[in-house]
C-alpha atoms as a PDB file:
ATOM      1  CA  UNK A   1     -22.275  45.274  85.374  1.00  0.00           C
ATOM      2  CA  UNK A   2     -22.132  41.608  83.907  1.00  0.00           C
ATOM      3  CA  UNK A   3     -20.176  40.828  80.918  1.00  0.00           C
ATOM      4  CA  UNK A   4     -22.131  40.133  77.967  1.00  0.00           C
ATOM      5  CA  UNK A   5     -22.301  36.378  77.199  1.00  0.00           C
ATOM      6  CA  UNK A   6     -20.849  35.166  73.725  1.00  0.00           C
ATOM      7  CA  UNK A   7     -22.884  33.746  71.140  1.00  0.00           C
ATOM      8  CA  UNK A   8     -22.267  30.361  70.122  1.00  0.00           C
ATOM      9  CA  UNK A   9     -22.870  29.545  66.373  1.00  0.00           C
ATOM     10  CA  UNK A  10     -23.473  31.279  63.261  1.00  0.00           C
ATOM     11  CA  UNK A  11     -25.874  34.062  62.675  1.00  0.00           C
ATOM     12  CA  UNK A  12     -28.863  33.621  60.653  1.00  0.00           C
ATOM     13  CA  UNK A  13     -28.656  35.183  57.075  1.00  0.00           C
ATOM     14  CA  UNK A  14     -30.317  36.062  54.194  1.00  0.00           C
ATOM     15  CA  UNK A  15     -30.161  32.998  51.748  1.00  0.00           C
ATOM     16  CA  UNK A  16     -27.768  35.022  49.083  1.00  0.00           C
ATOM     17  CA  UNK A  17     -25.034  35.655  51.661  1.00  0.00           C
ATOM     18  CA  UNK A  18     -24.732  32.114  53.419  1.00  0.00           C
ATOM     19  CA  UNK A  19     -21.596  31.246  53.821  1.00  0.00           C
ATOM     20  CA  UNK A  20     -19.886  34.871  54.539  1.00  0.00           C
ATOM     21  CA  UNK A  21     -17.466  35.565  57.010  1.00  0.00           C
ATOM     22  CA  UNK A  22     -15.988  39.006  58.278  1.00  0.00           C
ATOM     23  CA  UNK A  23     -12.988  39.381  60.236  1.00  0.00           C
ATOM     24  CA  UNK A  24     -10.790  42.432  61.931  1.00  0.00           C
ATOM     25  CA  UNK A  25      -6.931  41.505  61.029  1.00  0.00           C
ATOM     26  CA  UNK A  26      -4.521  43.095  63.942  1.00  0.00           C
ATOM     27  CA  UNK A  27      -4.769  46.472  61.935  1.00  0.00           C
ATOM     28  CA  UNK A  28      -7.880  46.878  62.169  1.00  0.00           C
ATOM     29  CA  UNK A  29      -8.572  46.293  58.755  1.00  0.00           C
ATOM     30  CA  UNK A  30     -11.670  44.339  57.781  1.00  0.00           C
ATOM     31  CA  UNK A  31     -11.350  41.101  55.703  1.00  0.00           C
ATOM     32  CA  UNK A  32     -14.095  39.169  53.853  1.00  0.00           C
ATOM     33  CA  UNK A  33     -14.440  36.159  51.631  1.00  0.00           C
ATOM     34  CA  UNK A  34     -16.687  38.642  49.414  1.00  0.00           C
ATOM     35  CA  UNK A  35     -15.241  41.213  47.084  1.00  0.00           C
ATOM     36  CA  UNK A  36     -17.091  44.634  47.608  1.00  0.00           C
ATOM     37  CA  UNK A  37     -18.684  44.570  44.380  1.00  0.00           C
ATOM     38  CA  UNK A  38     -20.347  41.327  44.961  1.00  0.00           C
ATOM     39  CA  UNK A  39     -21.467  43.065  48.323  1.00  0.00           C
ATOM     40  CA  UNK A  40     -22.483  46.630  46.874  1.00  0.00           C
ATOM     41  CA  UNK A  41     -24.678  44.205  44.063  1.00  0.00           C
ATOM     42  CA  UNK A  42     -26.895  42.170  46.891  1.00  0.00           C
ATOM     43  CA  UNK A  43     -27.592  45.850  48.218  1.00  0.00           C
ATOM     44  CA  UNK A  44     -28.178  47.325  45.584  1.00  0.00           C
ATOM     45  CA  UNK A  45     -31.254  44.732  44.375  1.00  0.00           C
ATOM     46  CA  UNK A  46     -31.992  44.289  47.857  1.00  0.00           C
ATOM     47  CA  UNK A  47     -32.282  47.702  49.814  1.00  0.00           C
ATOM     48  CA  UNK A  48     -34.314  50.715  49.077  1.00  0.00           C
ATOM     49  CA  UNK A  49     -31.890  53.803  48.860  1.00  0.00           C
ATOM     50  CA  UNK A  50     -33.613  56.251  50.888  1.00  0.00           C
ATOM     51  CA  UNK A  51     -31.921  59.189  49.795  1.00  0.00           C
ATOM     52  CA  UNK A  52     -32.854  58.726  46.116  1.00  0.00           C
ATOM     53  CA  UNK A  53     -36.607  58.071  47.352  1.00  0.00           C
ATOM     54  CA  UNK A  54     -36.771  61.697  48.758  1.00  0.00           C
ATOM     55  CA  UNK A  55     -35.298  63.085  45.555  1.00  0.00           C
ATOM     56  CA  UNK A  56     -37.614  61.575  43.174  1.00  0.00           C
ATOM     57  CA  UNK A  57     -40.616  62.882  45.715  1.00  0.00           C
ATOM     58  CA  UNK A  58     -39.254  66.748  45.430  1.00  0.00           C
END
């Protein structure tokens, strides 16, 4: 099997995260310019929970 080619440039984002970066540190340990709550805010006013969807159905 081929290798899979690398991607050159930046991924396209949503407008609110431009500018983020991720990395894996030798530990395996993830490492972001964002703090977590600034992350768990963008999700939270911009992705449907779909667990508390079903609950409010029952």
């Amino acid at each position: 099997m081929p290798k899979k080619m690398k991607k050159k440039g930046n991924p396209t984002v949503h407008k609110d995260l431009s500018g983020y970066d991720i990395k894996i540190n030798p530990f395996g340990e993830l490492e972001s310019n964002l703090g977590i709550d600034e992350i768990n805010e963008f999700l939270n006013d911009k992705v449907e929970d779909k667990k508390l969807i079903s609950n409010e159905e029952e």
